[in-house]
Protein backbone atom coordinates (compact mmCIF):
# COMPACT_ATOMS: atom_id res chain seq x y z
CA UNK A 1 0.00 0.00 0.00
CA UNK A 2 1.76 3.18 -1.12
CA UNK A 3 1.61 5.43 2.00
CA UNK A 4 0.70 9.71 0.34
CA UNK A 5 3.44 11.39 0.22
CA UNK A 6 2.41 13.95 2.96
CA UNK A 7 2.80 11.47 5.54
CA UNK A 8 6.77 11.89 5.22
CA UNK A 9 7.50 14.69 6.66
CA UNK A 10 11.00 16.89 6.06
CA UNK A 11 12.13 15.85 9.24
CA UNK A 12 11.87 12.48 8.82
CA UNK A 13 13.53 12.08 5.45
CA UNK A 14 16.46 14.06 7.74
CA UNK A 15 16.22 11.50 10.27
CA UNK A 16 16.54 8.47 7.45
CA UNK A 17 19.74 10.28 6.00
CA UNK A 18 21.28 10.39 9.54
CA UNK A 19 20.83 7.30 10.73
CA UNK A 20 21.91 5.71 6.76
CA UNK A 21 25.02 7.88 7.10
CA UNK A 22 25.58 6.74 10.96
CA UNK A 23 24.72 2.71 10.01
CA UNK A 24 27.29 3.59 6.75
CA UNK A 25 30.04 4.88 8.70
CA UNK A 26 29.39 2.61 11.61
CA UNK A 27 30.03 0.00 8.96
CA UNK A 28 33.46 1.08 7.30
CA UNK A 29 34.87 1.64 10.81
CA UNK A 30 33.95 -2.18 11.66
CA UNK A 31 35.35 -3.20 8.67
CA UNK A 32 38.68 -1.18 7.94
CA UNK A 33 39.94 -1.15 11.78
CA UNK A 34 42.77 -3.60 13.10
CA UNK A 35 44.02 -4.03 16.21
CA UNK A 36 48.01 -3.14 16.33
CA UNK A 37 47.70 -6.15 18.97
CA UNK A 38 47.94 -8.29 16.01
CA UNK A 39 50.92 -6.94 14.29
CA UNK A 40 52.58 -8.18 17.97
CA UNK A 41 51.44 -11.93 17.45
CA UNK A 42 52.57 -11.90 13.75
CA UNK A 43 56.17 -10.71 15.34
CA UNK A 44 55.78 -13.43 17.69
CA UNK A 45 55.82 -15.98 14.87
CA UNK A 46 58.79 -14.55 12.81
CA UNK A 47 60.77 -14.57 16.37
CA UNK A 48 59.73 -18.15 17.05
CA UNK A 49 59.96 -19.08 13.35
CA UNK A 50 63.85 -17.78 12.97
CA UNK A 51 64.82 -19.31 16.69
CA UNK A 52 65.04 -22.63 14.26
CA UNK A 53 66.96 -21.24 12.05
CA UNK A 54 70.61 -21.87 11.69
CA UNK A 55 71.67 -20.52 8.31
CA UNK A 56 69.87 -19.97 5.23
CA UNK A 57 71.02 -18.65 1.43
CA UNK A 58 68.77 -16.46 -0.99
CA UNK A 59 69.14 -13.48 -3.15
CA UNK A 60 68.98 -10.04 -1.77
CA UNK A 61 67.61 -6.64 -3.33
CA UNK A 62 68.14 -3.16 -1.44
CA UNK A 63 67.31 0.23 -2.66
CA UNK A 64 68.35 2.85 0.11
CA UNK A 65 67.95 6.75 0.37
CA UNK A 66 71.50 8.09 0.94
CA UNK A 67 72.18 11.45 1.44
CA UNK A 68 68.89 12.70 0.15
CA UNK A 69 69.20 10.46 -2.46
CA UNK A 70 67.33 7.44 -3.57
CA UNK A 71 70.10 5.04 -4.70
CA UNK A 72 69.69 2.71 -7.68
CA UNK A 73 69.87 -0.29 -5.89
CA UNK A 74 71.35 -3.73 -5.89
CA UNK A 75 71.14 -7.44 -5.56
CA UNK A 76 73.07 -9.76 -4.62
CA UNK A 77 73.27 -13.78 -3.80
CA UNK A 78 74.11 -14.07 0.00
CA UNK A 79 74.86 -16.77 2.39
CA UNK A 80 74.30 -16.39 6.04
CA UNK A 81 75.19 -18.60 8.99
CA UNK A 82 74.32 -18.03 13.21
CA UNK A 83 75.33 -16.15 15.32
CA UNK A 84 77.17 -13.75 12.41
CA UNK A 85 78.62 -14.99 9.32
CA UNK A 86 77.80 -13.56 6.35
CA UNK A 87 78.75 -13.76 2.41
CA UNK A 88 77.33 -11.60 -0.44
CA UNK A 89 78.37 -11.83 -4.54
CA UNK A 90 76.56 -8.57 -6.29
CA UNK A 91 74.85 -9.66 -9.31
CA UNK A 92 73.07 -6.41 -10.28
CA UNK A 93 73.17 -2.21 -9.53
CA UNK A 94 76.55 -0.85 -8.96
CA UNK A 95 78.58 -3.04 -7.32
CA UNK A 96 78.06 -5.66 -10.15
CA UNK A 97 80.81 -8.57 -9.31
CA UNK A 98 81.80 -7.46 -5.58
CA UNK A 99 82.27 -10.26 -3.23
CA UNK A 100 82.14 -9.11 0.47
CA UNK A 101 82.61 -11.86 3.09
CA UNK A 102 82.07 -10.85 7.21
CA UNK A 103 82.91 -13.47 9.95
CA UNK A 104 81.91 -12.37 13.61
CA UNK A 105 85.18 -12.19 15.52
CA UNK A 106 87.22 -13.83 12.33
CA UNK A 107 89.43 -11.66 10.14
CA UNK A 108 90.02 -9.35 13.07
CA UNK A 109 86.14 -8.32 12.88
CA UNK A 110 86.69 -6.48 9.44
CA UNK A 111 84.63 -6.73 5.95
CA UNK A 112 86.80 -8.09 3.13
CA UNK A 113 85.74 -6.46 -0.26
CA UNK A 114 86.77 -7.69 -3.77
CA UNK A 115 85.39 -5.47 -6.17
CA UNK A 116 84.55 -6.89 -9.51
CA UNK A 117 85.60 -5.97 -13.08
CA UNK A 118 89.09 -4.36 -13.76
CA UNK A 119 89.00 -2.78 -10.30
CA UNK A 120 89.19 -5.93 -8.04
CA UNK A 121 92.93 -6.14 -8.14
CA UNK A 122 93.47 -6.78 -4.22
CA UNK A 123 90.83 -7.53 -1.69
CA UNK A 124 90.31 -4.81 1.13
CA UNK A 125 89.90 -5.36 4.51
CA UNK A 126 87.46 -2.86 5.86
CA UNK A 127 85.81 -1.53 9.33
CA UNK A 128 82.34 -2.40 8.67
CA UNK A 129 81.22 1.18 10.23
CA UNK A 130 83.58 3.16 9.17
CA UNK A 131 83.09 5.92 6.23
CA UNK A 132 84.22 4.81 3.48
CA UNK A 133 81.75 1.89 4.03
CA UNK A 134 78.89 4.06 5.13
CA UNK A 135 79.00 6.41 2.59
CA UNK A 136 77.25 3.99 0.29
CA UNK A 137 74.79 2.24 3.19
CA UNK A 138 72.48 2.98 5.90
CA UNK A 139 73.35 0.48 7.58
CA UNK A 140 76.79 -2.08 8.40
CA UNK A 141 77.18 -5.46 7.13
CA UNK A 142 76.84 -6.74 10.89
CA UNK A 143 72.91 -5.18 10.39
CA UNK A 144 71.95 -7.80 7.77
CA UNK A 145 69.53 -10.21 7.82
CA UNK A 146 66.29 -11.08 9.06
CA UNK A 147 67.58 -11.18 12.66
CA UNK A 148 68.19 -7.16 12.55
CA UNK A 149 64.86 -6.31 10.79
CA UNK A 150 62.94 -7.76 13.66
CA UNK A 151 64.55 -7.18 16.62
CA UNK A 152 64.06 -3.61 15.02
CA UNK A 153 61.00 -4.24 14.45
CA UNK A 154 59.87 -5.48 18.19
CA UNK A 155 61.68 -2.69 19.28
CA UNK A 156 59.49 -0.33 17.53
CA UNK A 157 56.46 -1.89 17.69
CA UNK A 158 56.31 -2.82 21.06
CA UNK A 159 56.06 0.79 22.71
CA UNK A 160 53.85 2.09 19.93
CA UNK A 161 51.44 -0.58 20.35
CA UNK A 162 51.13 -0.12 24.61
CA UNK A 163 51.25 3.51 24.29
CA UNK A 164 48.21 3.45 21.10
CA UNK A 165 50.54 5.05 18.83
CA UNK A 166 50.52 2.84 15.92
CA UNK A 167 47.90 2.04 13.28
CA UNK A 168 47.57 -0.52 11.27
CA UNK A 169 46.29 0.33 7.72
CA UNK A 170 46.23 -3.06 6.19
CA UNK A 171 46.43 -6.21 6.79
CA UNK A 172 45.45 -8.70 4.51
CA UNK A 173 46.62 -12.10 2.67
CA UNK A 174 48.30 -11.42 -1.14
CA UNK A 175 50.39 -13.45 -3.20
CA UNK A 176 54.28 -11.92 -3.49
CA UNK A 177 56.89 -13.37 -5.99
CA UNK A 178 54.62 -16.01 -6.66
CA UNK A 179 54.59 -17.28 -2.75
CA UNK A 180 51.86 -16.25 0.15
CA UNK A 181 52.23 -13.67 2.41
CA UNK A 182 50.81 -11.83 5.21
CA UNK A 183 51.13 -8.29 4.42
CA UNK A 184 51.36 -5.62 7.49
CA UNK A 185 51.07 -2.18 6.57
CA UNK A 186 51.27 0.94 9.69
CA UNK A 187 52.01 3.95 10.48
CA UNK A 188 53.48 5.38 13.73
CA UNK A 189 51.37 8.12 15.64
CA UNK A 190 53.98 9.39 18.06
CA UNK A 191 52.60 12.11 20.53
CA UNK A 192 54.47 11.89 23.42
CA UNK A 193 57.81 12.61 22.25
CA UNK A 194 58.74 9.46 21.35
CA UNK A 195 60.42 9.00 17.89
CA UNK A 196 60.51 5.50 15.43
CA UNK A 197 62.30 4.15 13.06
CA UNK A 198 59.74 5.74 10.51
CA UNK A 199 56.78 7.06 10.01
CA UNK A 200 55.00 4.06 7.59
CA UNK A 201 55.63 0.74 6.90
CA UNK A 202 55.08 -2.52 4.54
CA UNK A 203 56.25 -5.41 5.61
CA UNK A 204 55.55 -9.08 4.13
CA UNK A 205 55.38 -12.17 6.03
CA UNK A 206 55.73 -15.22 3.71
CA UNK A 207 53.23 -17.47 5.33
CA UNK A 208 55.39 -20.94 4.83
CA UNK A 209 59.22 -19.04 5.64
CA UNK A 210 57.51 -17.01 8.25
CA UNK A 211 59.95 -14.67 8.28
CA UNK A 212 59.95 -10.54 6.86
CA UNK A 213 60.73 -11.46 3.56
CA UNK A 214 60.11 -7.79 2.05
CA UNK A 215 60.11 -4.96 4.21
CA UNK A 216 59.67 -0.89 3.08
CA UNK A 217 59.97 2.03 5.36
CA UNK A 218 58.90 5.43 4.27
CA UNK A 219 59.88 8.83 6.31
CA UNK A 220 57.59 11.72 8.02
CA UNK A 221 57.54 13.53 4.21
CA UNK A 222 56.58 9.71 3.07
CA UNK A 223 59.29 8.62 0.85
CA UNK A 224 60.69 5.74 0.51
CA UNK A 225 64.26 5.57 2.60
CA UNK A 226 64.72 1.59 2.80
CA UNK A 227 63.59 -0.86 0.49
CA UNK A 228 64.41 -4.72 0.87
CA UNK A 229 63.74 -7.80 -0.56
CA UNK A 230 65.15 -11.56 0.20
CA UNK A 231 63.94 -14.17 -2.38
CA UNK A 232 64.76 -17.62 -3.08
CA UNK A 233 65.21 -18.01 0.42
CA UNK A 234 66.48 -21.57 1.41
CA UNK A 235 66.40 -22.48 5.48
CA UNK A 236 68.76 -24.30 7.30
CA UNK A 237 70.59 -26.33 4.09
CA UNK A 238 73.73 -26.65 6.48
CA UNK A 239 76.67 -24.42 5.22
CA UNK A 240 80.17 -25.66 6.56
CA UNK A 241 83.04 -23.10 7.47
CA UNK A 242 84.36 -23.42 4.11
CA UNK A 243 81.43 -21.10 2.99
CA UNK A 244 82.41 -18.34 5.09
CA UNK A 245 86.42 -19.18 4.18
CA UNK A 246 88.47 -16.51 2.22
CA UNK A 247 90.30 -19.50 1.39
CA UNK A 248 87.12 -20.96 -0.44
CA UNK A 249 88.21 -21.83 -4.06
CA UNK A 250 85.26 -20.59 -5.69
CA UNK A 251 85.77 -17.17 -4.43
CA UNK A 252 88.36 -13.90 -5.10
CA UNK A 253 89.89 -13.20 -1.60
């Protein structure tokens, strides 16, 4: 039965469009809204997840802001071993053909670079902080690897999440280089004077490694500063000493 149209007053049709617009918004918060908690139980499974690990091998791309300047990046193939043993060979960006090999407390605690092309001639034996390394990183060799990025990470996190300074923008299940991941994506709220290691972030949890296997970090202006990416990741396959050897045959030291 069709009601006349005099029975609807102006006020009412005012009252429909409120409470639409309050069910409508009622409805996006429900649905877009994460708790940061769970960015905390995600971290918990990396942790656990790389407590087994022992060593793994993959290939490494970084793309790094330095000096203002977004770099052109790099990748490399890179073996690592527990507690800190690390090998890289540059296959791509600038440092095309460098071999740089870093043994925790071996090699009196210095990087050994062999630079590739007609320029590797003698292999240098460098402090991993010092300038003439840093002026082309963000970070030292000894900050590789997945064990940096999350005790970083945890240290970050943790303090934003108890003092309700971090939002989480997305979280959600997406396929990346062909595997499954967990993707993360926040941004830090600080307003108590604290200060984070950035002021957004994506991070990718592949959901069989579970471990950060893609991780970008954008400053307060947001652009990109830090961009890395491990793939072909292989857990645990049991490297020997001989991998982490200047000696080794196969490589230029």
């Amino acid at each position: 039965m069709m009601l006349p149209r005099r029975s609807i007053s102006g006020l009412s049709i005012c009252l429909v469009m409120l409470l639409g617009s309050l069910w409508m918004g009622i409805g996006a918060t429900s649905v877009s809204a994460f708790d940061p908690r769970e960015i905390l139980m995600l971290l918990d499974k990396m942790d656990s997840s790389y407590s087994r690990v022992s060593d793994y091998v993959g290939v490494f791309y970084n793309r790094e802001r330095i000096g203002g300047k977004l770099d052109a990046g790099q990748t490399s193939l890179f073996k690592f071993q527990k507690p800190f043993k690390v090998y890289m060979k540059f296959i791509d960006g600038p440092s095309k053909g460098t071999e740089a090999l870093y043994v925790e407390g071996g090699y009196e605690n210095k990087l050994l670079v062999r630079q590739g092309g007609i320029l590797g001639l003698m292999t240098f034996s460098l402090d991993p902080k010092g300038s003439l390394v840093m002026s082309r990183n963000r970070h030292p060799v000894t900050e590789l690897g997945f064990g940096f990025l999350l005790a970083e990470f945890r240290r970050n996190v943790e303090p934003a999440v108890r003092s309700g300074e971090l939002e989480i923008m997305r979280l959600t299940d997406e396929t990346f280089n062909g595997r499954s991941a967990t993707v993360v994506e926040g941004r830090f709220l600080p307003h108590g004077g604290r200060k984070y290691y950035c002021a957004r972030f994506i991070i990718h949890m592949d959901k069989e490694l579970l471990l950060p296997v893609a991780d970008v970090f954008y400053d307060g202006k947001d652009e990109m500063f830090e961009d890395y990416v491990f793939t072909d990741v292989k857990l645990n396959v049991g490297l020997t000493a001989e991998e982490f050897s200047r000696r080794n045959e196969s490589y230029r030291f």
